[in-house]
Protein backbone atom coordinates (compact mmCIF):
# COMPACT_ATOMS: atom_id res chain seq x y z
CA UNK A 1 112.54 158.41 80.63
CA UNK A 2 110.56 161.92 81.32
CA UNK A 3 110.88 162.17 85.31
CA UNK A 4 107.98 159.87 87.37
CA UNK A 5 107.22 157.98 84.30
CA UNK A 6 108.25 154.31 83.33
CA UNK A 7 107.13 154.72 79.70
CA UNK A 8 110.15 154.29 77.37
CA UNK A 9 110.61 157.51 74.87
CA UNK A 10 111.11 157.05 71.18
CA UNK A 11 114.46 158.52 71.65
CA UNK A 12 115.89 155.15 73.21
CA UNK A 13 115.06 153.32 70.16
CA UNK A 14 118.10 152.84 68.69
CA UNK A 15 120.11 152.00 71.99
CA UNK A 16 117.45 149.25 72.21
CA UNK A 17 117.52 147.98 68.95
CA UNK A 18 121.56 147.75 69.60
CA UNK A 19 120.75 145.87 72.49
CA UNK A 20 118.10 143.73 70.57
CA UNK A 21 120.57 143.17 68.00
CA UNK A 22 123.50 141.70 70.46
CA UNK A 23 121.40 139.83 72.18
CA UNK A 24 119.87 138.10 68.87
CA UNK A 25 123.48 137.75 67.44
CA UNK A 26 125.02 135.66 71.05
CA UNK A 27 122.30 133.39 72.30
CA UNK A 28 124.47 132.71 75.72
CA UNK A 29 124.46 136.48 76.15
CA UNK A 30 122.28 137.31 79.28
CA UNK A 31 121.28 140.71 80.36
CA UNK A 32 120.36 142.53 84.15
CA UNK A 33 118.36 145.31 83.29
CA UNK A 34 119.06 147.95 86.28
CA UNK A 35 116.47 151.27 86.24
CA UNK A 36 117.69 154.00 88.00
CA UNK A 37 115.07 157.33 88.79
CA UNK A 38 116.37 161.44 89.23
CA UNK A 39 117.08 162.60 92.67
CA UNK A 40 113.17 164.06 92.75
CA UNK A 41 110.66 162.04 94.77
CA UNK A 42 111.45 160.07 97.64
CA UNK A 43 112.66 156.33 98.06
CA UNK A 44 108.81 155.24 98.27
CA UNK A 45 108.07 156.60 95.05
CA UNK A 46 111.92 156.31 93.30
CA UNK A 47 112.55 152.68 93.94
CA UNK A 48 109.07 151.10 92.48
CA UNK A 49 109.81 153.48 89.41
CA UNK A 50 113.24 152.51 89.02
CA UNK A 51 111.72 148.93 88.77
CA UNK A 52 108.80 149.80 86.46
CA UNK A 53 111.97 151.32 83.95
CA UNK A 54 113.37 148.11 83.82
CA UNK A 55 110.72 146.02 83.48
CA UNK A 56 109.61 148.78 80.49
CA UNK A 57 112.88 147.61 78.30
CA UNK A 58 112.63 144.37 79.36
CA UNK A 59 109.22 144.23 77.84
CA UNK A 60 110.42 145.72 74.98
CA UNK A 61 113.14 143.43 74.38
CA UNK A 62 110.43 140.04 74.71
CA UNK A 63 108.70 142.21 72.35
CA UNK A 64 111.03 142.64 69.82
CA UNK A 65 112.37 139.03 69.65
CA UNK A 66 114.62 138.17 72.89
CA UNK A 67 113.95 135.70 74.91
CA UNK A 68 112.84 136.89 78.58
CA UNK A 69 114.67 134.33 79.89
CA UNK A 70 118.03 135.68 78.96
CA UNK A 71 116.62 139.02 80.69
CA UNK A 72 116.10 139.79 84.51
CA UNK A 73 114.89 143.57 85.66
CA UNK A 74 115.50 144.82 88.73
CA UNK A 75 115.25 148.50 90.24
């Protein structure tokens, strides 16, 4: 992630479609999705982000053929 932004870059691709492909391959597997921010901003600003960035791969794992079930995002 670029810092402040939530928006997944094309660079994570293939660490997602590894993730994708576990989850797809073990059907009991179930994931917490933790985002994490930089050091810049403050806690107002960090935490919702941190949030945002995992709710950005969970969405992109549902997208891509896991169940959100299996998935919960926190930040």
């Amino acid at each position: 992630f670029r810092t402040g932004s939530a928006e997944l870059e094309i660079a994570a691709a293939p660490v997602l479609m590894q993730v994708r492909d576990a989850m797809l391959a073990d059907p009991g597997l179930r994931l917490r999705l933790v985002g994490h921010t930089d050091s810049q901003g403050t806690a107002a600003v960090n935490v919702p982000l941190s949030q945002r960035r995992a709710q950005s791969v969970q969405a992109w794992l549902t997208q891509n053929g896991v169940d959100g079930g299996r998935l919960m995002a926190e930040g």
